[in-house]
Protein backbone atom coordinates (compact mmCIF):
# COMPACT_ATOMS: atom_id res chain seq x y z
CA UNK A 1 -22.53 0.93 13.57
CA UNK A 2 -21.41 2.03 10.21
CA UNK A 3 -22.14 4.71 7.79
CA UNK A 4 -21.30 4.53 4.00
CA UNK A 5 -20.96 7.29 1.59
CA UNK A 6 -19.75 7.84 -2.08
CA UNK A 7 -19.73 10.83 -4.48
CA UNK A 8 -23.40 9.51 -6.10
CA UNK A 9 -25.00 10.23 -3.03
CA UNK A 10 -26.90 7.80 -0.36
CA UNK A 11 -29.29 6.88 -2.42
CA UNK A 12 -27.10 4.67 -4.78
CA UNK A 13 -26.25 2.70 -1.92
CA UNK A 14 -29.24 0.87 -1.06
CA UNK A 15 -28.69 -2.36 -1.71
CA UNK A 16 -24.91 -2.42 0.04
CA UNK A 17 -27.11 -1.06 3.20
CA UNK A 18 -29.37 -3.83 2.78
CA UNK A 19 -26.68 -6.71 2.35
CA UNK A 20 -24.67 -5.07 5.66
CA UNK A 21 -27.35 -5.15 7.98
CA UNK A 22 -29.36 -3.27 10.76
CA UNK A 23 -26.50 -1.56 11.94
CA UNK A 24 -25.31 0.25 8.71
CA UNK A 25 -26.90 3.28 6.92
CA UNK A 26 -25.61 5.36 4.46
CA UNK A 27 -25.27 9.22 4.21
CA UNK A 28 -23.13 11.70 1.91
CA UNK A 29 -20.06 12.52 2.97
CA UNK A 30 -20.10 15.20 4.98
CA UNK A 31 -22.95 12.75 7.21
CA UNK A 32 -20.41 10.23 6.87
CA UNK A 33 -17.45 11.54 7.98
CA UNK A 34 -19.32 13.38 11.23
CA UNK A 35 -20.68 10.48 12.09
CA UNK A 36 -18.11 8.52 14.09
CA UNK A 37 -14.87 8.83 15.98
CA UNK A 38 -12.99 6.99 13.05
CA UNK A 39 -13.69 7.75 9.48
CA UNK A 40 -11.74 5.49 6.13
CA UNK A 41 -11.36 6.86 3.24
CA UNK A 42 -11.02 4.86 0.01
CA UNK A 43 -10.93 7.37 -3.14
CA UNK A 44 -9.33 7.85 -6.22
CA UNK A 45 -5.76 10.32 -5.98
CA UNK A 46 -8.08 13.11 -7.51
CA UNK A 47 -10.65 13.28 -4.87
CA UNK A 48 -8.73 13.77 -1.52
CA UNK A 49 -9.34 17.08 -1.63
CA UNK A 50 -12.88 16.60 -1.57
CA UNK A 51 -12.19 15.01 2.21
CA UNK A 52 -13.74 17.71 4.53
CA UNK A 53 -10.62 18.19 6.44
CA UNK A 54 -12.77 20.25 9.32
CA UNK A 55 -14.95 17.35 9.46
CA UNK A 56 -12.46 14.70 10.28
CA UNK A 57 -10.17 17.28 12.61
CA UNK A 58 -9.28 14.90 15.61
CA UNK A 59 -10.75 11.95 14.37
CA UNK A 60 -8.50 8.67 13.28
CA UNK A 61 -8.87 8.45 9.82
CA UNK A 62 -7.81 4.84 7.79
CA UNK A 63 -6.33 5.50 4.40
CA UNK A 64 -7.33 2.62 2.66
CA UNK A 65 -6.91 4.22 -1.15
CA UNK A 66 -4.17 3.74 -3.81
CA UNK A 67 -2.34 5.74 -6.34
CA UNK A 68 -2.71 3.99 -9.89
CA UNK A 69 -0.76 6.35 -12.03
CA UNK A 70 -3.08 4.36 -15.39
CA UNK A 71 -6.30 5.75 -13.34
CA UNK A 72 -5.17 8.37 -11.64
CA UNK A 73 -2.67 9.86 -14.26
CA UNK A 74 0.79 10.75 -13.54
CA UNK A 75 1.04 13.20 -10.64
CA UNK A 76 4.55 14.49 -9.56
CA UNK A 77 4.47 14.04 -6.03
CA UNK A 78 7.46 13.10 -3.57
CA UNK A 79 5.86 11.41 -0.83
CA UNK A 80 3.13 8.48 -0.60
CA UNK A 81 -0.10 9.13 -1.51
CA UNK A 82 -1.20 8.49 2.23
CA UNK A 83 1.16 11.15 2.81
CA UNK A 84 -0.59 13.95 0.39
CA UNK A 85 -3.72 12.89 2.47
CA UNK A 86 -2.44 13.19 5.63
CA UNK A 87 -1.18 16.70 4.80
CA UNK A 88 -4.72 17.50 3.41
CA UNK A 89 -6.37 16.50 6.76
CA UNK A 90 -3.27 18.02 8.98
CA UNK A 91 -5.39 18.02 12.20
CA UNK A 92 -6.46 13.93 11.79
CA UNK A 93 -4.47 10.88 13.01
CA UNK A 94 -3.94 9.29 9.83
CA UNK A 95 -3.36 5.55 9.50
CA UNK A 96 -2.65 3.70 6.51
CA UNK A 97 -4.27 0.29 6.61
CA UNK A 98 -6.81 -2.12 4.62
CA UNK A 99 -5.47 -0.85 0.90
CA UNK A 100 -2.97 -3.60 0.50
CA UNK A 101 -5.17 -7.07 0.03
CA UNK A 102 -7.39 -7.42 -2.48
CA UNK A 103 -11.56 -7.06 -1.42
CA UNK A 104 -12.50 -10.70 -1.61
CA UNK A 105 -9.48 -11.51 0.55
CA UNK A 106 -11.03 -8.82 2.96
CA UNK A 107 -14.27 -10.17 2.83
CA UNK A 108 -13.51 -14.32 2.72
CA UNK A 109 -10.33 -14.17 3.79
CA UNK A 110 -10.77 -14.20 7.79
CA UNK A 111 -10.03 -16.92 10.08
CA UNK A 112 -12.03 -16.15 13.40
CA UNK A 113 -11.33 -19.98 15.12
CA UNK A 114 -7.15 -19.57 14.20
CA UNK A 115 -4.47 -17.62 16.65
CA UNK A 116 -3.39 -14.62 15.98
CA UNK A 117 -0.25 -16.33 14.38
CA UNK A 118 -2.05 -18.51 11.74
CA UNK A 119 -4.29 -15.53 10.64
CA UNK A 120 -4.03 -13.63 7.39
CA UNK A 121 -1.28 -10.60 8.19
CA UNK A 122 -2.84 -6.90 7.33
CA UNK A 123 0.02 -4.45 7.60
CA UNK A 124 -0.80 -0.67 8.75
CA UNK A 125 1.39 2.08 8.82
CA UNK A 126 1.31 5.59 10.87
CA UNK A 127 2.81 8.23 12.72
CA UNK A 128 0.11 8.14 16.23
CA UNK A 129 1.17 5.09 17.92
CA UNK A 130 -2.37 5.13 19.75
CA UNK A 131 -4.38 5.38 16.36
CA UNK A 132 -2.73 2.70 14.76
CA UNK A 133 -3.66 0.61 18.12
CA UNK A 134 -7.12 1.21 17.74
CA UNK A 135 -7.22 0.30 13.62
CA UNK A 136 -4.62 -2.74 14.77
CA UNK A 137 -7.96 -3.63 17.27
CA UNK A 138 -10.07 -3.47 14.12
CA UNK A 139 -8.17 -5.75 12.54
CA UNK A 140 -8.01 -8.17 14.73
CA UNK A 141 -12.06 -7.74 14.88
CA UNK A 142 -12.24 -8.97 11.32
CA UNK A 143 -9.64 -11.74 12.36
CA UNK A 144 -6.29 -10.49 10.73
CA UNK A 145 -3.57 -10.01 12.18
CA UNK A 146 -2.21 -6.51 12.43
CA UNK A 147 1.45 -5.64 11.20
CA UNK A 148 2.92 -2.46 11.82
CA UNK A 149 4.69 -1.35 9.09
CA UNK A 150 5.85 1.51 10.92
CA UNK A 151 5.77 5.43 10.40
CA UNK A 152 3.53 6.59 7.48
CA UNK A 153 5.71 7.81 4.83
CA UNK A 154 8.18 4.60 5.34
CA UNK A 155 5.47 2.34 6.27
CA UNK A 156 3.40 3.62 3.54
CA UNK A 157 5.85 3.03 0.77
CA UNK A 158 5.99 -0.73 1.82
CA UNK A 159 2.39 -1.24 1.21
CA UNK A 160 1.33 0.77 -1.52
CA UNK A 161 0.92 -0.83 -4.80
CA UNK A 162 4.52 -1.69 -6.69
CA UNK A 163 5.81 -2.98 -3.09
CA UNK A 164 6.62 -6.34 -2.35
CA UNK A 165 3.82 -7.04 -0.28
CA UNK A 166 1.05 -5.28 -2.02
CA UNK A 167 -1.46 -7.88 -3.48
């Protein structure tokens, strides 16, 4: 089960309900981010303070955003963006994952019949070894394979846009 949530509120999200299926349902984001044991954020460098950092204590949380300096303006910060989020929402297990490939690779780009070897790679980064097991799990759900990237401020730098391997 899934719940979805954005700044309009649920009721802009209708149709992406609809097109997911029985088991999703969407909720604002304080719904959304009680509502399971693993929560993902995907905002713009402005918002992550809007994250209810109370909410989300204890929970594994998947930083899936980007910092675009052209949308997000210039902000003078040393460490990742997954970083400024991570010290936001100090009491969460913070994992960096699913902000590196592009959406229509995430949606077509799976390959459920191949080994883990021949699937797309989706790289992850963070510092609880057990959360980034579970979102590695995920990924392989959605047939990709999971590469650790390492700790989150390292790891993060790798795959956050500008890197090598960002697409």
């Amino acid at each position: 089960e899934v719940m979805i949530s954005n700044s309009r509120g649920p009721e802009t999200l209708t149709d992406l309900v609809e097109e997911l299926g029985p088991n999703a349902q969407a909720g604002t984001v304080s719904e959304a981010a009680d509502f399971g044991d693993i929560a993902m954020e995907a905002i713009p460098f402005s918002a992550y303070e809007s994250l209810p950092a109370d909410t989300l204590s204890g929970k594994i949380v998947i930083s899936a955003s980007n910092y675009y300096p052209a949308r997000d303006g210039v902000i003078d910060i040393a460490e990742t963006y997954t970083d400024t989020v991570a010290e936001h929402l100090e009491d969460s297990r913070v994992v960096k994952a699913f902000n590196e490939t592009y959406w229509e690779t995430l949606r077509d780009g799976q390959r459920p019949d191949a080994d883990l070897d021949d699937r797309l790679a989706m790289f992850l980064a963070g510092d609880d070894e057990e959360a980034k097991e579970v979102v590695a799990g995920l990924i392989k759900d959605i047939c990709f394979t999971p590469v650790d990237a390492g700790p989150l401020t390292e790891g993060g730098r790798h795959i956050e846009p500008g890197s090598p391997i960002y697409t």
